[in-house]
Structure formats: structure tokens, C-alpha cells
N, C-alpha and C. Protein backbone atom coordinates (compact mmCIF):
# COMPACT_ATOMS: atom_id res chain seq x y z
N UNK A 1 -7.86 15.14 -8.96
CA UNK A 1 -7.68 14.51 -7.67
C UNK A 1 -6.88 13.23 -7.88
N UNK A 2 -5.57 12.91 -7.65
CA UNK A 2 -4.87 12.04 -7.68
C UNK A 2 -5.30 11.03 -6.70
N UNK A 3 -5.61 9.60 -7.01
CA UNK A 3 -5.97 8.48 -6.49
C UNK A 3 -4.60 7.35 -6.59
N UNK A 4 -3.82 7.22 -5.19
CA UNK A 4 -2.92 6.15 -5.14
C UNK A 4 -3.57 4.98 -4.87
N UNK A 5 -3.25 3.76 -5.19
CA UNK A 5 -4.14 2.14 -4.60
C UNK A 5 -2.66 1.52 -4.60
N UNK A 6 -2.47 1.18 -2.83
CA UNK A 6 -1.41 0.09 -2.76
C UNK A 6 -2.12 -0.88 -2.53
N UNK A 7 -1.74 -2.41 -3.73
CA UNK A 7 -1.41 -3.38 -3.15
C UNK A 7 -0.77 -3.85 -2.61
N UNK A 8 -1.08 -4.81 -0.90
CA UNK A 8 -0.23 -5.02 -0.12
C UNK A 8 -0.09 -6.58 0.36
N UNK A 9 0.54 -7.34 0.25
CA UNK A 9 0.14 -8.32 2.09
C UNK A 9 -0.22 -7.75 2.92
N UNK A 10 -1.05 -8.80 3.78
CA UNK A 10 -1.57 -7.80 5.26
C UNK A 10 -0.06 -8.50 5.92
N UNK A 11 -0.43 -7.71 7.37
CA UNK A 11 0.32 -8.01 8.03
C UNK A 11 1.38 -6.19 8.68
N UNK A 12 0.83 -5.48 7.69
CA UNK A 12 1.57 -4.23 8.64
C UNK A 12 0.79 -3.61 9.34
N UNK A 13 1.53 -3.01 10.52
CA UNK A 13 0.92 -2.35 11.20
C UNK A 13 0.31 -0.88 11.35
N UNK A 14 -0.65 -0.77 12.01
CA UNK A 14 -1.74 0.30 11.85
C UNK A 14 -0.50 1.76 11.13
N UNK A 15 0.39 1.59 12.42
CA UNK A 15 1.27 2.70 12.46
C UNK A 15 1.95 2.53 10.96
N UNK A 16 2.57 1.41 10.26
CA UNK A 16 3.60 1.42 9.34
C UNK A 16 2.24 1.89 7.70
N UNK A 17 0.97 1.33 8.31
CA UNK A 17 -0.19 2.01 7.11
C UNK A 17 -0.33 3.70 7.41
N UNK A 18 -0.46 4.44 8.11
CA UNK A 18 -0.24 5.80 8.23
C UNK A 18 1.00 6.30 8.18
N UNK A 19 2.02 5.99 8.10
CA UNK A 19 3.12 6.42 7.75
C UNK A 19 3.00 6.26 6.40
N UNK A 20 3.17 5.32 5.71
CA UNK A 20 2.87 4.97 4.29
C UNK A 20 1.95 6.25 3.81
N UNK A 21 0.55 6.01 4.15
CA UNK A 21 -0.05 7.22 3.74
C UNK A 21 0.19 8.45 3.76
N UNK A 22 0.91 9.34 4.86
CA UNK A 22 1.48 10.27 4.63
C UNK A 22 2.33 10.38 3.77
N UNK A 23 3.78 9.56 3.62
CA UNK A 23 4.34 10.05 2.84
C UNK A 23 3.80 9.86 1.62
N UNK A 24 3.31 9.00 1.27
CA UNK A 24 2.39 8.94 -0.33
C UNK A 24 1.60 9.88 -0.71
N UNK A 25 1.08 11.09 0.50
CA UNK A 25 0.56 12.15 0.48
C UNK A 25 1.21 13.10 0.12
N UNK A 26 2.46 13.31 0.70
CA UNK A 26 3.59 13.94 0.66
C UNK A 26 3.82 14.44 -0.29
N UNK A 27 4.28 13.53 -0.78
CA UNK A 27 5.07 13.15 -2.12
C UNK A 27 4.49 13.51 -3.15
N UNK A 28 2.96 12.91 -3.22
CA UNK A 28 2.36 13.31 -4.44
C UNK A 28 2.36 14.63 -4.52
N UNK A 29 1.55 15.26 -3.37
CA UNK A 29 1.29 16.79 -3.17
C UNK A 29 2.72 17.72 -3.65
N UNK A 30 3.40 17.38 -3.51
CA UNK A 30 4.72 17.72 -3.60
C UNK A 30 5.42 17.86 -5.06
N UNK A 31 5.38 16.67 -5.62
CA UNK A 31 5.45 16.36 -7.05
C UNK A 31 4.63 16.90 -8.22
N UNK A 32 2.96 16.81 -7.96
CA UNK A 32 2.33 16.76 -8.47
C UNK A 32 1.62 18.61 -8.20
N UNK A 33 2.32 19.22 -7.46
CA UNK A 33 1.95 20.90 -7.10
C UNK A 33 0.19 20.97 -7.13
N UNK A 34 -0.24 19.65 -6.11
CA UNK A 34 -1.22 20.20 -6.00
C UNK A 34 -1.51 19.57 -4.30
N UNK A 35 -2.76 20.40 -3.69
CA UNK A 35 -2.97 20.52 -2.44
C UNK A 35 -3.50 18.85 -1.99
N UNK A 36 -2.84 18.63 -0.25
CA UNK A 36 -2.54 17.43 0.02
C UNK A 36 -4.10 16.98 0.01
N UNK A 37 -5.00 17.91 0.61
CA UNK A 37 -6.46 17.78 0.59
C UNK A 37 -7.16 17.25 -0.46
N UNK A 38 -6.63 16.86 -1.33
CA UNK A 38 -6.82 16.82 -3.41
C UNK A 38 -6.30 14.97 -3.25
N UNK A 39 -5.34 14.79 -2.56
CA UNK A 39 -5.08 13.25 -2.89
C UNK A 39 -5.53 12.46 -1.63
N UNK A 40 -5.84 11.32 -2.36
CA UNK A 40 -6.33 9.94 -1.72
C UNK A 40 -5.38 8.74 -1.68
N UNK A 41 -5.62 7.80 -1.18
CA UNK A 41 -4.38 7.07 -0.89
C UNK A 41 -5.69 5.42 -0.32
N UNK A 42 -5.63 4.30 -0.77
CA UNK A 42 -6.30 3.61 -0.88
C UNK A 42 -5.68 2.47 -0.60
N UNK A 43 -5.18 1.59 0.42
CA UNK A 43 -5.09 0.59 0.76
C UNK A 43 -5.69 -0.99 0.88
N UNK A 44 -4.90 -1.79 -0.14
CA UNK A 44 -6.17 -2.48 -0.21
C UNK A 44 -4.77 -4.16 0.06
N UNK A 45 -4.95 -4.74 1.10
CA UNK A 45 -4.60 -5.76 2.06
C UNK A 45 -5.02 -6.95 1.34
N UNK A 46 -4.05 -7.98 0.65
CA UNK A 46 -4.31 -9.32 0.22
C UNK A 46 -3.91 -10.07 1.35
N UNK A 47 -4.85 -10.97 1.81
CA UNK A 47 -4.42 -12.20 2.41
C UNK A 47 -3.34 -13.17 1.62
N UNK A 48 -2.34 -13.70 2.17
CA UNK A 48 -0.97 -14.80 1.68
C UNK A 48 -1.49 -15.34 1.23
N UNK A 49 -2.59 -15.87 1.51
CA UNK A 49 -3.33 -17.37 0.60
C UNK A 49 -3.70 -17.10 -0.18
N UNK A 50 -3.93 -15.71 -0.75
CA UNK A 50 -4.53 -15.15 -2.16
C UNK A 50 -3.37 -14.22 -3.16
N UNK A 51 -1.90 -14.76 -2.66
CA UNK A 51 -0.96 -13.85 -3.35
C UNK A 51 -0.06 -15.27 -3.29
N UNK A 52 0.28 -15.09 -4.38
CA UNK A 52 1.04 -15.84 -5.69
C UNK A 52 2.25 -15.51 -5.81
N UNK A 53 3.42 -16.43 -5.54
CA UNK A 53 4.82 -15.87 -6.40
C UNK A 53 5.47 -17.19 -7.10
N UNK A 54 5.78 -16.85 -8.28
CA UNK A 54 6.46 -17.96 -8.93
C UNK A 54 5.66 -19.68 -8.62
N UNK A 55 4.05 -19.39 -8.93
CA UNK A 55 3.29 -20.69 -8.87
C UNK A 55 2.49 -21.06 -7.46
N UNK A 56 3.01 -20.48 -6.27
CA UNK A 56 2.79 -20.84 -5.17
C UNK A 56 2.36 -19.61 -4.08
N UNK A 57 1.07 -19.37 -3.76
CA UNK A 57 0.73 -19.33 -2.80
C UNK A 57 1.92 -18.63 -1.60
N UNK A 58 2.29 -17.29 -1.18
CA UNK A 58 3.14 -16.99 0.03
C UNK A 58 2.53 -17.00 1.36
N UNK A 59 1.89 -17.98 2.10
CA UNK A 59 1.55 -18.88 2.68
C UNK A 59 1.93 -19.88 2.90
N UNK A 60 2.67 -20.72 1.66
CA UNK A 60 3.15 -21.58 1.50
C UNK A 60 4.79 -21.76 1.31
N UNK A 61 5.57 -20.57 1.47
CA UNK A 61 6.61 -19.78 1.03
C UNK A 61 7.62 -19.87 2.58
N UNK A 62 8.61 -20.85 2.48
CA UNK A 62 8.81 -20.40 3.46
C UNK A 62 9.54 -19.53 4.33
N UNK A 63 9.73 -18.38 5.26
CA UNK A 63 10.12 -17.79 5.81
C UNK A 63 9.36 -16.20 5.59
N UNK A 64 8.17 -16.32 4.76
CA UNK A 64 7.04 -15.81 4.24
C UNK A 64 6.16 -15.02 5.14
């Protein structure tokens, strides 16, 4: 059973997280010749204030 985990920023929408999941379903099922029912797909949403680039916080980032 293939297990995907995206890390993400929050901030997308319901619709752009089920799209995501399908095709990550897709794809695997596809690639991986096995049934879509078999893969999982695991979304897991960091808040900006808890994601880091180059020292700083993207929260703090601007146009972020």
C-alpha cells in the first residue's frame, strides 16, 4: 500500500487539496501498476510561522 505525505504551507484551497490528491493517486496507481484503492495520500499543512527559509520564518518573508 503506497503511502504519499505532502508537506505543505496552508493556505490552499479545499479544491486545489483534492485535485492534488487525485492526481497523486493517479499517478502512483499508474506508475506503480497497482489499484488506486491501495494508495493513500496524506496531507499534512504547516503554519508560515512554523516554516523556515534561509533563517527566517515565511511569515516574515515578504510577499510570502
Amino acid at each position: 500500500m503506497p503511502l504519499i505525505r505532502v508537506d505543505m504551507l496552508e493556505g490552499r484551497t479545499p479544491e486545489q487539496k483534492r485535485e492534488l490528491i487525485r492526481e497523486l493517486t493517479e499517478t502512483t496507481s499508474r506508475v506503480l501498476n497497482t489499484p488506486r484503492e491501495r494508495v493513500r495520500v496524506v496531507i499534512h499543512e504547516v503554519p508560515k510561522t512554523h516554516w523556515g527559509i534561509g533563517g527566517t520564518p515565511v511569515s516574515e518573508i515578504p510577499g510570502r
